[in-house]
C-alpha atoms as a PDB file:
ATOM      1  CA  UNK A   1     -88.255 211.865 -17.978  1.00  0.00           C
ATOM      2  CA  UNK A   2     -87.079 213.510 -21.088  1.00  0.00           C
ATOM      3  CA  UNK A   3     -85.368 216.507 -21.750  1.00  0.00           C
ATOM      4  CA  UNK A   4     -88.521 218.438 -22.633  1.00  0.00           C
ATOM      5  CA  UNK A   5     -90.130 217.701 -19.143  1.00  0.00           C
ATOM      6  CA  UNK A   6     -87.074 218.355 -17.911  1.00  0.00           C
ATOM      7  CA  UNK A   7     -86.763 221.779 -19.001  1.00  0.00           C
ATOM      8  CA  UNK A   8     -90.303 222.661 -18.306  1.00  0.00           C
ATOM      9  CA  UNK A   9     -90.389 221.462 -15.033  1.00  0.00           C
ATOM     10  CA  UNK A  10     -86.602 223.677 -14.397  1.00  0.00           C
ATOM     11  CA  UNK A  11     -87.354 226.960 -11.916  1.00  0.00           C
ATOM     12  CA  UNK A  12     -85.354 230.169 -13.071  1.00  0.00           C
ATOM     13  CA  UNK A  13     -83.233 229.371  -9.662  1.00  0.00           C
ATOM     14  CA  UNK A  14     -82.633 225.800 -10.747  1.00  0.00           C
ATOM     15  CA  UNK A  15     -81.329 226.885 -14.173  1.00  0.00           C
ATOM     16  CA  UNK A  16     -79.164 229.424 -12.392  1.00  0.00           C
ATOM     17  CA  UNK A  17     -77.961 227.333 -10.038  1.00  0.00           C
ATOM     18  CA  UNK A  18     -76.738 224.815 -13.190  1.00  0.00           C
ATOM     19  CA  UNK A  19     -75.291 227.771 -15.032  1.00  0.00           C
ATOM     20  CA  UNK A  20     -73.165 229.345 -12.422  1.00  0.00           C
ATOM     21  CA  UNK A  21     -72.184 225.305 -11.721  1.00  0.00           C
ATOM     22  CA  UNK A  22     -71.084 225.342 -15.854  1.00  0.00           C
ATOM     23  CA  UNK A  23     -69.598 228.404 -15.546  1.00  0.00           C
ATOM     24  CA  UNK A  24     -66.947 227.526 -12.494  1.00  0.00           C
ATOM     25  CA  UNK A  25     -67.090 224.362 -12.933  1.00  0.00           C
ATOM     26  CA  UNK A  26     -68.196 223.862  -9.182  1.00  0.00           C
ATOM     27  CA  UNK A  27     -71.807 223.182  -7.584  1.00  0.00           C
ATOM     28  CA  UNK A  28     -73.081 225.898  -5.113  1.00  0.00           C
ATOM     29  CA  UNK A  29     -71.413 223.524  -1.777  1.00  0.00           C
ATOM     30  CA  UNK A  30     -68.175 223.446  -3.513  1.00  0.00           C
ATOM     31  CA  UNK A  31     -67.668 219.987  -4.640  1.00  0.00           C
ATOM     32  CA  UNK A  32     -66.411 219.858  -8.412  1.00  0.00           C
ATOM     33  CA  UNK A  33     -68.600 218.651 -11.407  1.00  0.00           C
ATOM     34  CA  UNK A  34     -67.889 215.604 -13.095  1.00  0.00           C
ATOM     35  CA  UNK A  35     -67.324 215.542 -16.620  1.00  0.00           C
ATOM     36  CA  UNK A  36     -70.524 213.644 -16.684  1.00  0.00           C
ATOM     37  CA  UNK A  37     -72.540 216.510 -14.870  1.00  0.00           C
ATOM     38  CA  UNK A  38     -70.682 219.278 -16.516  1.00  0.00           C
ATOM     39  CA  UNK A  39     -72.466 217.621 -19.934  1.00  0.00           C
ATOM     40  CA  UNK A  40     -75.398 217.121 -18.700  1.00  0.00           C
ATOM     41  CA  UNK A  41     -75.863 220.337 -16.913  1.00  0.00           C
ATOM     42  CA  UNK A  42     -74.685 222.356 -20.264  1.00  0.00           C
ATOM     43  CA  UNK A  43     -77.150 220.596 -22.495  1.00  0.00           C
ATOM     44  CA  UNK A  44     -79.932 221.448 -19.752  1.00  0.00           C
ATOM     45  CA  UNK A  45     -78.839 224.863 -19.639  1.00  0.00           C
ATOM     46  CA  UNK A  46     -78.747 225.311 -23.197  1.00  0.00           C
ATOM     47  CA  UNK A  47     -81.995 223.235 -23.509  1.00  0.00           C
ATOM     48  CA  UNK A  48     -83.219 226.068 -21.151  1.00  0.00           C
ATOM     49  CA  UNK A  49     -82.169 229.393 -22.738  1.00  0.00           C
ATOM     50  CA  UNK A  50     -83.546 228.089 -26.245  1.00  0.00           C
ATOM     51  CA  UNK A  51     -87.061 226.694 -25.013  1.00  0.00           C
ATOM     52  CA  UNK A  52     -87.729 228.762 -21.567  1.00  0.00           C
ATOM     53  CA  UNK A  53     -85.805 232.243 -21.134  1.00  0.00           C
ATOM     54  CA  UNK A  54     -86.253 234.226 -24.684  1.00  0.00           C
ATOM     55  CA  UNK A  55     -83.709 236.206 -24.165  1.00  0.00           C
ATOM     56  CA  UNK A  56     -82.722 239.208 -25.955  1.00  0.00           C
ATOM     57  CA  UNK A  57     -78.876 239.269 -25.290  1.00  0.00           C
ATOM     58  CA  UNK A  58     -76.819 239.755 -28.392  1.00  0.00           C
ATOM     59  CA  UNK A  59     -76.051 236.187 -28.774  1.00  0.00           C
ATOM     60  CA  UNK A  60     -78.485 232.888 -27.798  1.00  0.00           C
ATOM     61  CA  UNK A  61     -79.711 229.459 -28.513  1.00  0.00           C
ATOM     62  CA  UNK A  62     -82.545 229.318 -30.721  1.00  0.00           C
ATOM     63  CA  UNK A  63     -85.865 227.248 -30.400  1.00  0.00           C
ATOM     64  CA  UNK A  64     -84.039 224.906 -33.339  1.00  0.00           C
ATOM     65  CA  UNK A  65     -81.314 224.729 -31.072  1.00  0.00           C
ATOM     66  CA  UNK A  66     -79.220 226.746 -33.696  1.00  0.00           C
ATOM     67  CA  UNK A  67     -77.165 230.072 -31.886  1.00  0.00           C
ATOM     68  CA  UNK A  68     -78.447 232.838 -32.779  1.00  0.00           C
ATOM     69  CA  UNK A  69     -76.416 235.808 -33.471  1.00  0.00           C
ATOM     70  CA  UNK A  70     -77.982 239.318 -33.613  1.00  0.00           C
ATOM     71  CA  UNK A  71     -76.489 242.365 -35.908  1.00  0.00           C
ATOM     72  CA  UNK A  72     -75.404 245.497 -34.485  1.00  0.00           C
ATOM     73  CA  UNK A  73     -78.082 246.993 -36.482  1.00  0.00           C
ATOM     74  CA  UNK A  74     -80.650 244.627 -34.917  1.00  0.00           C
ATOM     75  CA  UNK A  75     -79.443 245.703 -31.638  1.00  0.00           C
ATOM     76  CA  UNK A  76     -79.611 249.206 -32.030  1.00  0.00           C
ATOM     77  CA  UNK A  77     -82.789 249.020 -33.589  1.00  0.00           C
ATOM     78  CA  UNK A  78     -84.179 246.897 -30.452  1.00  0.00           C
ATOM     79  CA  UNK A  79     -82.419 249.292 -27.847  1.00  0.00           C
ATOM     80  CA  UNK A  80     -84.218 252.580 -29.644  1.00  0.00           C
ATOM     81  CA  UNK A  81     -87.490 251.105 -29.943  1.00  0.00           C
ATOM     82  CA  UNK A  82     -87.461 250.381 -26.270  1.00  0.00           C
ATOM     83  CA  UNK A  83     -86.243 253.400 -25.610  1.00  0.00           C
ATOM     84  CA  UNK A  84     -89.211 254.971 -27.536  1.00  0.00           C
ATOM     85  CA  UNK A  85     -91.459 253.195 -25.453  1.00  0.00           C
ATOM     86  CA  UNK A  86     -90.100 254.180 -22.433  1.00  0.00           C
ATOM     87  CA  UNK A  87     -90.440 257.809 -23.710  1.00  0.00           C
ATOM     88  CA  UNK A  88     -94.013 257.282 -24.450  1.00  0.00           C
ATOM     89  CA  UNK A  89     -95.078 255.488 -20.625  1.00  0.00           C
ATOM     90  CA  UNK A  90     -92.800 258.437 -19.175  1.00  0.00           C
ATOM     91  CA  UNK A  91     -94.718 261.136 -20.961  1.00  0.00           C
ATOM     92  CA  UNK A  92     -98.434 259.142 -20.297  1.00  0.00           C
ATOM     93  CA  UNK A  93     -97.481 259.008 -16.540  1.00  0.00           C
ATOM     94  CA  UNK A  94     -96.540 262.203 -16.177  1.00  0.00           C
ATOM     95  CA  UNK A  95     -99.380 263.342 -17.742  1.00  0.00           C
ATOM     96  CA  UNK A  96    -101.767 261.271 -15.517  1.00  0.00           C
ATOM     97  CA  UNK A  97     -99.768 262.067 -12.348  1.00  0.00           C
ATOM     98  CA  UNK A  98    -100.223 265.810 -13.387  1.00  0.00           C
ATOM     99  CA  UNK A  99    -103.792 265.910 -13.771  1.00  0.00           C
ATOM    100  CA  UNK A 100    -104.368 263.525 -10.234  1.00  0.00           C
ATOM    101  CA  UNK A 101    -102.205 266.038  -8.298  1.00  0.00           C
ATOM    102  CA  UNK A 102    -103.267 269.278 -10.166  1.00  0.00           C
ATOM    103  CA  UNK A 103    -105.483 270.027  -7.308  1.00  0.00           C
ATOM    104  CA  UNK A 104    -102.906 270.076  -4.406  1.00  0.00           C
ATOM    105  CA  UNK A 105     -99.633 271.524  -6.252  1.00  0.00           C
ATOM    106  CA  UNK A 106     -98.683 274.813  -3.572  1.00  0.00           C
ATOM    107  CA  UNK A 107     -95.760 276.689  -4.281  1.00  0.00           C
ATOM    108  CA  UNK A 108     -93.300 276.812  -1.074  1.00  0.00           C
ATOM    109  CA  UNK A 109     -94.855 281.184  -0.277  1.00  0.00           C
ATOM    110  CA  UNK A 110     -98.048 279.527   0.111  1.00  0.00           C
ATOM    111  CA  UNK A 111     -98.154 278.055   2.843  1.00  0.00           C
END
């Protein structure tokens, strides 16, 4: 098996599992990674992040395998426009919730 299938065939708790095991330097029971392991579980992890997860944090592994470093200006940009779209499903749902519960909205003397 290559490291292609390899990373395919990882879970999300698998590649967690091998990160936290990077990170401390310790698998989940406690026993301590060998040099051997801590290499091969980096490159899977890394192998991971670039091919699998697609995440947006500030700094990654791209699909070349080259880290990938956004701007502050990238960032900012990314964090408004999802906060513009969270704007716009807020104001859609409250529209729709408004008109579904138009009919029974009482005011507290009512009833």
């Amino acid at each position: 098996m290559d490291i292609q299938q390899l990373v395919q065939a990882m879970t999300p708790a698998i590649y967690e599992n091998l990160r936290t095991a990077v990170e401390i330097g310790k698998w989940p029971d406690g026993n301590p990674l060998t040099n051997e392991q801590k290499s091969n579980s980096l490159q899977a992890v890394l192998m991971y992040q670039a091919k699998v997860e697609q995440s947006e944090q500030h700094m990654t592994i791209g699909q070349n395998g080259e880290v990938v470093q956004k701007s502050r200006q990238q960032l900012k940009k990314e964090f408004e426009n999802a906060l513009n779209n969270n704007e716009t499903k807020d104001a859609a749902e409250q529209s729709s919730l408004h008109d579904k519960n138009t009919i029974a909205r009482f005011k507290q003397d009512d009833i």
